[in-house]
C-alpha atoms as a PDB file:
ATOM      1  CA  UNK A   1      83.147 122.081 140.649  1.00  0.00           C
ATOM      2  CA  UNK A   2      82.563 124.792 143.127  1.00  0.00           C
ATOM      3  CA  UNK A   3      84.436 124.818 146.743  1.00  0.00           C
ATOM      4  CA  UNK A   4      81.922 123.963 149.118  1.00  0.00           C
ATOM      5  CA  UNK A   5      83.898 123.726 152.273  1.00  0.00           C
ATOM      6  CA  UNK A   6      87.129 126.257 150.911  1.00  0.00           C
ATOM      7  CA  UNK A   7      90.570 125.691 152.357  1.00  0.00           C
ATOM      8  CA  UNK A   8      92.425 128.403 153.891  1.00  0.00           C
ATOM      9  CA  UNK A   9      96.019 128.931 153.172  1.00  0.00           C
ATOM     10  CA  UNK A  10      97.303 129.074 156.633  1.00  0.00           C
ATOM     11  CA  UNK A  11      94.744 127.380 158.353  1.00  0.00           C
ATOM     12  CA  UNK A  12      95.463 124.583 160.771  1.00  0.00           C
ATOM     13  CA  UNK A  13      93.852 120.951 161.034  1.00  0.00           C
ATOM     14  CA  UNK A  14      93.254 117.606 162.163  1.00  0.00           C
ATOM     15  CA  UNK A  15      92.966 114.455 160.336  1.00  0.00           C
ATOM     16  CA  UNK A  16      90.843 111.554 161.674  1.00  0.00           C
ATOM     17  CA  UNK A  17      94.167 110.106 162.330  1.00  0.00           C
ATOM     18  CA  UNK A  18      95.917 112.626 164.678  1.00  0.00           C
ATOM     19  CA  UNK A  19      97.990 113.751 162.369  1.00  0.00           C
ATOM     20  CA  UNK A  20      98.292 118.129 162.174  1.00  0.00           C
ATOM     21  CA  UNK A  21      98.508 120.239 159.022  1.00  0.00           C
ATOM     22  CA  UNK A  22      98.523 123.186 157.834  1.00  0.00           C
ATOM     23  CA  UNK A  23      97.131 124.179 154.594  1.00  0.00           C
ATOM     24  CA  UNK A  24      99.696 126.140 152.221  1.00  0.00           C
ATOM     25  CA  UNK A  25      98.089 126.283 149.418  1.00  0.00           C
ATOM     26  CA  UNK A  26      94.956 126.127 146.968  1.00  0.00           C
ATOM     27  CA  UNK A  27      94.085 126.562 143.346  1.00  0.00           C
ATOM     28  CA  UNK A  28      90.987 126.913 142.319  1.00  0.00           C
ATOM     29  CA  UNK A  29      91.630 126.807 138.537  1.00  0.00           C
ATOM     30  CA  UNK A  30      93.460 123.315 139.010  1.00  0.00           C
ATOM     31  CA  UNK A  31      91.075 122.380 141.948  1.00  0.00           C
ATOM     32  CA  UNK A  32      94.165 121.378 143.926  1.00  0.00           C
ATOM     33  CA  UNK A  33      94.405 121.708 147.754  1.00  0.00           C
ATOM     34  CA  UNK A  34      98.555 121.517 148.887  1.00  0.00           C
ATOM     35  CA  UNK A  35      98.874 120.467 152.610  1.00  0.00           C
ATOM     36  CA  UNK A  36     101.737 120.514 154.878  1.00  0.00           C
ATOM     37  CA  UNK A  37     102.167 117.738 157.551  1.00  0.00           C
ATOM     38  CA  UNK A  38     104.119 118.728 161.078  1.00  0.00           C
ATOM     39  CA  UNK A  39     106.830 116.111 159.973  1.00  0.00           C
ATOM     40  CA  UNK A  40     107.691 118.274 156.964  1.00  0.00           C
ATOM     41  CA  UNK A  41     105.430 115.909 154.176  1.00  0.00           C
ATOM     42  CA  UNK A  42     103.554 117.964 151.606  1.00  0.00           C
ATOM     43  CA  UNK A  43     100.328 116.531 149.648  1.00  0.00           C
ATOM     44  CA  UNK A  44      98.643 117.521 147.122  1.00  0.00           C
ATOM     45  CA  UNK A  45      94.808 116.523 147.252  1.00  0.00           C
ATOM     46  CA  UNK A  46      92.034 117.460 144.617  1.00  0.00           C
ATOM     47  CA  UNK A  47      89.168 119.011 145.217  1.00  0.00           C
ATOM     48  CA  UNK A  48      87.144 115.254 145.592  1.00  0.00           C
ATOM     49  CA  UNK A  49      89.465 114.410 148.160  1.00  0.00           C
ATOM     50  CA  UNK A  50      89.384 117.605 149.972  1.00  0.00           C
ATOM     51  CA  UNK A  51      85.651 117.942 150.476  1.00  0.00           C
ATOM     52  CA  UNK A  52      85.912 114.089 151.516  1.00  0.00           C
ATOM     53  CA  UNK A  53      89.088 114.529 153.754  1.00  0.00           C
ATOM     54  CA  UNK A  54      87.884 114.079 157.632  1.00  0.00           C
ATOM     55  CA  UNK A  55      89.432 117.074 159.161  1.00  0.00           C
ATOM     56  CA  UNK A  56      88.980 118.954 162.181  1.00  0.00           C
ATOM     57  CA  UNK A  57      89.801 122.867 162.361  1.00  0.00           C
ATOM     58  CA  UNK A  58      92.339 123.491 165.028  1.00  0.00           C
ATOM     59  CA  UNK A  59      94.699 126.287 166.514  1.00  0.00           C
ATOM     60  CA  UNK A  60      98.510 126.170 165.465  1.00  0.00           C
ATOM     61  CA  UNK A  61     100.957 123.984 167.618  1.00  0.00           C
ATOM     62  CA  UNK A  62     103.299 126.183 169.508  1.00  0.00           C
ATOM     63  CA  UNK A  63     106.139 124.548 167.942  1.00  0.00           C
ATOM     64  CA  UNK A  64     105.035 124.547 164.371  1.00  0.00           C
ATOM     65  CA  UNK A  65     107.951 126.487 162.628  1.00  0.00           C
ATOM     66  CA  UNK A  66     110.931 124.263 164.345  1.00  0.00           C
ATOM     67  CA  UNK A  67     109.153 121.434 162.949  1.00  0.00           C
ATOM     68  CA  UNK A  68     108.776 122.050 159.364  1.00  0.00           C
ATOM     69  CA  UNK A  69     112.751 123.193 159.562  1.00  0.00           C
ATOM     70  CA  UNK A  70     111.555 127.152 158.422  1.00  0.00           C
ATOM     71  CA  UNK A  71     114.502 129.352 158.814  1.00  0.00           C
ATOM     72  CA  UNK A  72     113.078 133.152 160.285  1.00  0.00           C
ATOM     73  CA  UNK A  73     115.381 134.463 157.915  1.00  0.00           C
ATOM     74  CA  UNK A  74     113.097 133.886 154.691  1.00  0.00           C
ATOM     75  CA  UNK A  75     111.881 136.684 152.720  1.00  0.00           C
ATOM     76  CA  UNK A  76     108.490 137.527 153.859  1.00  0.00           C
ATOM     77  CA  UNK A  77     108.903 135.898 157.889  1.00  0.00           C
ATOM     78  CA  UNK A  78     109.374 139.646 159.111  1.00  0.00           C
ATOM     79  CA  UNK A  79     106.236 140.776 157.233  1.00  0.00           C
ATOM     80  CA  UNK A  80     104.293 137.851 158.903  1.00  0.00           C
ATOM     81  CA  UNK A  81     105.989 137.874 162.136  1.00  0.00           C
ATOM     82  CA  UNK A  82     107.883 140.527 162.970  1.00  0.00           C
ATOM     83  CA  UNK A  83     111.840 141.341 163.167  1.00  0.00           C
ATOM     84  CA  UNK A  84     112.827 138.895 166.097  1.00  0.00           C
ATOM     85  CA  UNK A  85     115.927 140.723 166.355  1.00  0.00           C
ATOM     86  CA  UNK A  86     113.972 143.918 166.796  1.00  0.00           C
ATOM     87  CA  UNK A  87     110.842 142.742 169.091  1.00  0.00           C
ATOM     88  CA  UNK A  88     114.037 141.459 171.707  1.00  0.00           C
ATOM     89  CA  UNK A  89     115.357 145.045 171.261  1.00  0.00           C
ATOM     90  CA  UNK A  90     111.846 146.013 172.258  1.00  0.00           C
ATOM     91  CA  UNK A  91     111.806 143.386 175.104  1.00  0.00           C
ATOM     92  CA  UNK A  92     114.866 144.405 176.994  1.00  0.00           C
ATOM     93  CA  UNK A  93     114.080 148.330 175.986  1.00  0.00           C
ATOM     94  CA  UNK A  94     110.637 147.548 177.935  1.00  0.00           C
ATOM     95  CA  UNK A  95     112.133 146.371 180.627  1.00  0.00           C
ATOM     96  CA  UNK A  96     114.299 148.813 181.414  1.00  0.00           C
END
């Protein structure tokens, strides 16, 4: 079955119940969609479900990382994000 409406890893929704995710992951080959809720639940939905799931595309809530407990320390947050020790280095350097 082809992927008519493709999730985004990363992306941010909606469901028809108020409820925000974000999707982390997707496999094709397994036609599996993996969703994270702001409370920290994780689903898996198939591809059926997925192209069936009432979702609205929205920005990220501001306080999406203290929810899902992520610790800035993890291997690839500085990639993504930056050094937060570093950009307040830059901060106060700026302001000087």
């Amino acid at each position: 079955m082809a992927w008519q409406n493709p999730p985004e890893v990363g992306a941010w929704y909606m469901d028809h119940l108020g409820r925000t995710f974000e999707v982390v992951a997707s496999d094709e080959q397994d036609e599996t969609v993996e969703i994270q809720y702001m409370d920290g639940d994780v689903e898996e939905l198939d591809l059926e479900t997925w192209a069936e799931f009432r979702k609205e595309r929205v920005e990220p809530p501001e306080d999406w990382v203290a929810s899902m407990d992520m610790d800035p320390n993890l291997e690839g947050w500085n990639h993504l994000h930056g050094d937060p020790v570093q950009q307040a280095l830059d901060t106060l350097e700026r302001q000087e």
